[in-house]
Each structure stands twice: as structure tokens, then as C-alpha cells.
PDB file of N, CA and C in Angstrom:
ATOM      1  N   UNK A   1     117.308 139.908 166.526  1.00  0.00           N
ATOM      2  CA  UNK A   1     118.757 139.888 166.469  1.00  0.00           C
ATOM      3  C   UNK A   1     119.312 138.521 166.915  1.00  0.00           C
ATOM      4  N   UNK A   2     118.560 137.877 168.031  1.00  0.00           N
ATOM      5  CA  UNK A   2     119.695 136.657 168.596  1.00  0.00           C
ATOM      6  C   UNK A   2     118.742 135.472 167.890  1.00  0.00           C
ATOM      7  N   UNK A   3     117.767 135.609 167.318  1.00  0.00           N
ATOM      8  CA  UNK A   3     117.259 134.651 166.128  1.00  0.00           C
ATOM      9  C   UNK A   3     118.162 134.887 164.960  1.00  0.00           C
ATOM     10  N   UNK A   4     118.671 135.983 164.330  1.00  0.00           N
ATOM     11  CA  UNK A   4     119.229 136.040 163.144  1.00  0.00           C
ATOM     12  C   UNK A   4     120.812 135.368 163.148  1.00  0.00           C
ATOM     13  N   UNK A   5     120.881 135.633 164.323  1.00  0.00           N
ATOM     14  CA  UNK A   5     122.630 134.964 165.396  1.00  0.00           C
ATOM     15  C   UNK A   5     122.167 133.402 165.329  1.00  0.00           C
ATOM     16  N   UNK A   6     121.159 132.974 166.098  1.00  0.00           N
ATOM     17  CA  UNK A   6     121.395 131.826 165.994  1.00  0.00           C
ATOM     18  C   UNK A   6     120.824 131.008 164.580  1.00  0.00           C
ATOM     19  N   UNK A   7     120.494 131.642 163.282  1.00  0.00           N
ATOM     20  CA  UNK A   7     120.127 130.810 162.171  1.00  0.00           C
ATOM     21  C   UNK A   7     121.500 131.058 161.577  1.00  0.00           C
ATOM     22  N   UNK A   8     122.364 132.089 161.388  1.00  0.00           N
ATOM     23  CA  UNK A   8     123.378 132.013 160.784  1.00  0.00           C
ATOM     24  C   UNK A   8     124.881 130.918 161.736  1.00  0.00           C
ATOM     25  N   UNK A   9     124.761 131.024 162.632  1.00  0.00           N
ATOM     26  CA  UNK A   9     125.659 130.196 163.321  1.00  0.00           C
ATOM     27  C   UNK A   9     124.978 128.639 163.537  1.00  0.00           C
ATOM     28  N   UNK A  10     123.900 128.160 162.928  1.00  0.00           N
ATOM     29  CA  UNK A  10     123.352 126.791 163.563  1.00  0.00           C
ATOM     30  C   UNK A  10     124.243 126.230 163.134  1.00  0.00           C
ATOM     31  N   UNK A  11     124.663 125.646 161.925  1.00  0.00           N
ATOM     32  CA  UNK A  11     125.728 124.318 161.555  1.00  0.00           C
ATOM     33  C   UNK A  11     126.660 124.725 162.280  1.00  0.00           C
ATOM     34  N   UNK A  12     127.378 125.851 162.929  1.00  0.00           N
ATOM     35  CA  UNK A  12     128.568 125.894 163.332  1.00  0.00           C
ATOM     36  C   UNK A  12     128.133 125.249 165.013  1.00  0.00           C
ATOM     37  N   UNK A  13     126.691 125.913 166.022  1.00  0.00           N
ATOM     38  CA  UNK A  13     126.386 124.830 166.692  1.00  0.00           C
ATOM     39  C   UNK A  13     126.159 123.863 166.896  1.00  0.00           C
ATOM     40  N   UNK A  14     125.340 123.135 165.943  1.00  0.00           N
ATOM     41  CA  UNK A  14     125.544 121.699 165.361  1.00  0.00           C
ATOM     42  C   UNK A  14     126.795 120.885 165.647  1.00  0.00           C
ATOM     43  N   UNK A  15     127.781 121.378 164.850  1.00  0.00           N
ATOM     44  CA  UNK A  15     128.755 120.863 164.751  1.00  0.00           C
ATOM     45  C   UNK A  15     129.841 120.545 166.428  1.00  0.00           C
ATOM     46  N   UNK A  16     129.426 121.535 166.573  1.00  0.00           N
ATOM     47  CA  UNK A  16     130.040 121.665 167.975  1.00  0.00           C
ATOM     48  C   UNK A  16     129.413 121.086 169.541  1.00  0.00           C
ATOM     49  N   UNK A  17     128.102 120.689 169.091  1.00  0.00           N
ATOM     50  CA  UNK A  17     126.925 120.194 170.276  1.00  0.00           C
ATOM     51  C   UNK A  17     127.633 117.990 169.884  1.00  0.00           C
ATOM     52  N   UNK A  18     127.968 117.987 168.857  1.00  0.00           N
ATOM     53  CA  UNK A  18     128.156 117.100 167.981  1.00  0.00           C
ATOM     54  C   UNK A  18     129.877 116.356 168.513  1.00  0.00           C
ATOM     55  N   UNK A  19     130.288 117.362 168.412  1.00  0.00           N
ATOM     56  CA  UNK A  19     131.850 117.197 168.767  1.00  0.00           C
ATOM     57  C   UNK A  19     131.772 116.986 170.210  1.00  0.00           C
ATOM     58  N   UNK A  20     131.320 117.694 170.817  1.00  0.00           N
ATOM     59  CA  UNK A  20     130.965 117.318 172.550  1.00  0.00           C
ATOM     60  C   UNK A  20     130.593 115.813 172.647  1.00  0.00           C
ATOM     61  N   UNK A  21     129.547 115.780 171.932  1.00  0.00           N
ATOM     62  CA  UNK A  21     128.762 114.434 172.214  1.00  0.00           C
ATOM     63  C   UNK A  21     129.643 113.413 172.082  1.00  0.00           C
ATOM     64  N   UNK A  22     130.904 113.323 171.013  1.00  0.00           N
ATOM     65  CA  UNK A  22     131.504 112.239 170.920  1.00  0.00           C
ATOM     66  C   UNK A  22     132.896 112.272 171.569  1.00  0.00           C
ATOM     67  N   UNK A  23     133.307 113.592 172.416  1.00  0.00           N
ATOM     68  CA  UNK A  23     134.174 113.722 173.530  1.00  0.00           C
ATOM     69  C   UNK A  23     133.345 113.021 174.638  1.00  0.00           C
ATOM     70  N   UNK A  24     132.345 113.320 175.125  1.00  0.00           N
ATOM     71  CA  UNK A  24     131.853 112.935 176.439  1.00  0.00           C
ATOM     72  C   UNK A  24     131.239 110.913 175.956  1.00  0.00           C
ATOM     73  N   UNK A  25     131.033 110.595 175.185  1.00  0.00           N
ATOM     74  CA  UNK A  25     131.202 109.407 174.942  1.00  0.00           C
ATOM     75  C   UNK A  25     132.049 108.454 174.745  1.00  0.00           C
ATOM     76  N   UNK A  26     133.368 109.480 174.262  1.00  0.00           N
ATOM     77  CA  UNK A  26     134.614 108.402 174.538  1.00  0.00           C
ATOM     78  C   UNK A  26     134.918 108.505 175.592  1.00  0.00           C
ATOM     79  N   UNK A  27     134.995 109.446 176.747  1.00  0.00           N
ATOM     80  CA  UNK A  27     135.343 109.777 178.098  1.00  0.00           C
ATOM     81  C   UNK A  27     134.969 108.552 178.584  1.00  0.00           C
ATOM     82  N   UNK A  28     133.556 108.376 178.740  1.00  0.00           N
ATOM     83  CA  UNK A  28     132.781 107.488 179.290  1.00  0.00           C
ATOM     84  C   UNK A  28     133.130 105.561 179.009  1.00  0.00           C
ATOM     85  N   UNK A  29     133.402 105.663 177.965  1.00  0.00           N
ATOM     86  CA  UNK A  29     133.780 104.196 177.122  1.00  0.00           C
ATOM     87  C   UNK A  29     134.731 103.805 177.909  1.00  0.00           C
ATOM     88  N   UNK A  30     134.822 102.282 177.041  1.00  0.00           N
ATOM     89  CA  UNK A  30     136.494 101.456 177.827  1.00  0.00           C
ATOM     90  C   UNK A  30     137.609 102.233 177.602  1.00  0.00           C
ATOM     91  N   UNK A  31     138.049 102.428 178.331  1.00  0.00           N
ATOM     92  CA  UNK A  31     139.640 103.042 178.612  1.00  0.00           C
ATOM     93  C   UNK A  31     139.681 104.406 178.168  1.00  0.00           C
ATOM     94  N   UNK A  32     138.309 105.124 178.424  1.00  0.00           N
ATOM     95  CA  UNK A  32     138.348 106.500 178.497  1.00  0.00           C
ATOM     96  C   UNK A  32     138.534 106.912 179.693  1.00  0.00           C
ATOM     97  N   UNK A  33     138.889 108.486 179.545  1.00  0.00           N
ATOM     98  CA  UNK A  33     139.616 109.237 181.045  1.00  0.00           C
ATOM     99  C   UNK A  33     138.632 109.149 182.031  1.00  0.00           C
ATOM    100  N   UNK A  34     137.104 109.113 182.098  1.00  0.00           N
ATOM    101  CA  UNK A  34     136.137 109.434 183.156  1.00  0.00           C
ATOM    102  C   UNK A  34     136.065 107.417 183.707  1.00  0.00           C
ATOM    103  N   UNK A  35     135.898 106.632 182.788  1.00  0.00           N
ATOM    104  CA  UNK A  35     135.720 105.322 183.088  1.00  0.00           C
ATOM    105  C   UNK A  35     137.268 104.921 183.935  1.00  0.00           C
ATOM    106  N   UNK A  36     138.266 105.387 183.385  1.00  0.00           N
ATOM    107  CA  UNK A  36     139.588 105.026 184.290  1.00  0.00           C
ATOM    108  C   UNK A  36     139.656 105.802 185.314  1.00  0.00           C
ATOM    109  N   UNK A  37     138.920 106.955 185.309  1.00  0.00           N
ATOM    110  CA  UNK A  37     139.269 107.660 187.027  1.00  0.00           C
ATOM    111  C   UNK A  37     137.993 106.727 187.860  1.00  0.00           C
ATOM    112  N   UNK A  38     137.026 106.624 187.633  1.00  0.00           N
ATOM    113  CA  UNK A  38     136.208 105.963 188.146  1.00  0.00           C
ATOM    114  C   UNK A  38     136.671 104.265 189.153  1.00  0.00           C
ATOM    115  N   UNK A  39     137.205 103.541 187.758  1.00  0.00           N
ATOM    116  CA  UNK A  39     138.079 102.201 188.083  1.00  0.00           C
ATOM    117  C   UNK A  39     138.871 102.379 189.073  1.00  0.00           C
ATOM    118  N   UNK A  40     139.871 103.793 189.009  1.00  0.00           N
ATOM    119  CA  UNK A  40     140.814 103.994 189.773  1.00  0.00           C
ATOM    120  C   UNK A  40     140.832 104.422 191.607  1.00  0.00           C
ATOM    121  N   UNK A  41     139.772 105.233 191.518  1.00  0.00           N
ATOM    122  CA  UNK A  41     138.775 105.190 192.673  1.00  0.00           C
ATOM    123  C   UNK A  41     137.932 103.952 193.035  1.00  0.00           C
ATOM    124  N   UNK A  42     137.517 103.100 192.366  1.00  0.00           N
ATOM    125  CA  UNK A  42     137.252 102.101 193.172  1.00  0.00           C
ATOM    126  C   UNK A  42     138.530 100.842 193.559  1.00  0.00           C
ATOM    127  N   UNK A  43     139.350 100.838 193.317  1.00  0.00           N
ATOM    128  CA  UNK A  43     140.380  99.811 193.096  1.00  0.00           C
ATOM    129  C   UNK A  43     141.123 100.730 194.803  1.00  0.00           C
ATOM    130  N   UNK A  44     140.993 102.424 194.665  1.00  0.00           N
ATOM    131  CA  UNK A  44     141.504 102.891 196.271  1.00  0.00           C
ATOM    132  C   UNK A  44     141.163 102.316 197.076  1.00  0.00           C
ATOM    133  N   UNK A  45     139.105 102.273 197.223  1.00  0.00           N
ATOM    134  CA  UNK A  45     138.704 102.012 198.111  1.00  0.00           C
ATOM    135  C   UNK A  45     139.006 100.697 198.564  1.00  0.00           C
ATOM    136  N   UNK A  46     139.232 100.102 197.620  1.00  0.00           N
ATOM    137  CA  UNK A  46     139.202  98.673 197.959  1.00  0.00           C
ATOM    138  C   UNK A  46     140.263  98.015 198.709  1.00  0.00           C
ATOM    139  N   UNK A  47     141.149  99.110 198.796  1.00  0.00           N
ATOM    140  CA  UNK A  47     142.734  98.744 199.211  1.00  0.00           C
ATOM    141  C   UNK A  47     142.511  99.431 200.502  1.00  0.00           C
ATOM    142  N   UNK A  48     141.467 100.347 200.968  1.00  0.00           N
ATOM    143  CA  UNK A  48     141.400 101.352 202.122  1.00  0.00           C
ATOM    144  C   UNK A  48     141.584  99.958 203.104  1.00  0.00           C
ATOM    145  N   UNK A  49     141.763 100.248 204.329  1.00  0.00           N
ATOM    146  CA  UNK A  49     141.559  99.502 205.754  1.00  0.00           C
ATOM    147  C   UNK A  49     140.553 100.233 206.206  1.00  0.00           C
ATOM    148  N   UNK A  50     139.447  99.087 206.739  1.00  0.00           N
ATOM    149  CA  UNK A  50     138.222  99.982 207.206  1.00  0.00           C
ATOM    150  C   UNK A  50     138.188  99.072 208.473  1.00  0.00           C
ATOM    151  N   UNK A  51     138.792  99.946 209.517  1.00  0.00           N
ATOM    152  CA  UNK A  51     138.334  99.015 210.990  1.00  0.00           C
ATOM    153  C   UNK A  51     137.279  98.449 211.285  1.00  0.00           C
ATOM    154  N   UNK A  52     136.938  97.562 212.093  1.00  0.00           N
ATOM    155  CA  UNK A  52     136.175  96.945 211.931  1.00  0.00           C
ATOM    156  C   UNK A  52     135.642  96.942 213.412  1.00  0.00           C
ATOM    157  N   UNK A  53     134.479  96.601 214.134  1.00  0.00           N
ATOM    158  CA  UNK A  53     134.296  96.273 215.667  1.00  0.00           C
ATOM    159  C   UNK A  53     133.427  95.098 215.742  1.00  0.00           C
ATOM    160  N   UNK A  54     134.236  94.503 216.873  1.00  0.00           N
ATOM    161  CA  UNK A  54     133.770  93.001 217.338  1.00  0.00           C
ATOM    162  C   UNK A  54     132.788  93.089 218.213  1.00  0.00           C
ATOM    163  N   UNK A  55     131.427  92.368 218.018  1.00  0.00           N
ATOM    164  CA  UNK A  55     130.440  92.821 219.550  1.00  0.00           C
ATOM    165  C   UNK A  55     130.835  91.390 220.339  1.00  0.00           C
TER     166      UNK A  55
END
């Protein structure tokens, strides 16, 4: 039964394993949402004040 499920639905998984792949690759790219939250978090830290101690 879940062999006969998955030969009649493959192109429709295909298609969809496919569509992911090129969501999570633009994410990742220049001026995608995961690469700009990333930038954006480091550009925080960088602005953080991190005390410092004198010996």
C-alpha cells in the first residue's frame, strides 16, 4: 500500500523536495532572509559593549 502511495505521488514529491531546495537556497544566498538575519546578528554583536578588565 505505501509503495503503491509513494509510486503514484513520486513526481508530485519530486517536485516538491525540488521547490524546497530552491527556497532554502535562496534563503541562504545574497540578500536572502537566513543570510540577512545572520548579517544582522552579527552587526548586534558588534555594537554590544563588552566590559573589559585591566590586570
Amino acid at each position: 500500500m505505501i509503495r503503491e502511495l509513494m509510486e503514484l505521488k513520486k513526481d508530485e514529491f519530486l517536485q516538491k523536495a525540488e521547490d524546497m531546495g530552491k527556497s532554502a537556497k535562496a534563503s541562504v544566498s545574497e540578500g536572502g532572509s537566513s543570510l540577512s538575519d545572520l548579517n544582522r546578528l552579527i552587526e548586534d554583536i558588534k555594537l554590544m559593549k563588552i566590559p573589559t578588565t585591566r590586570n
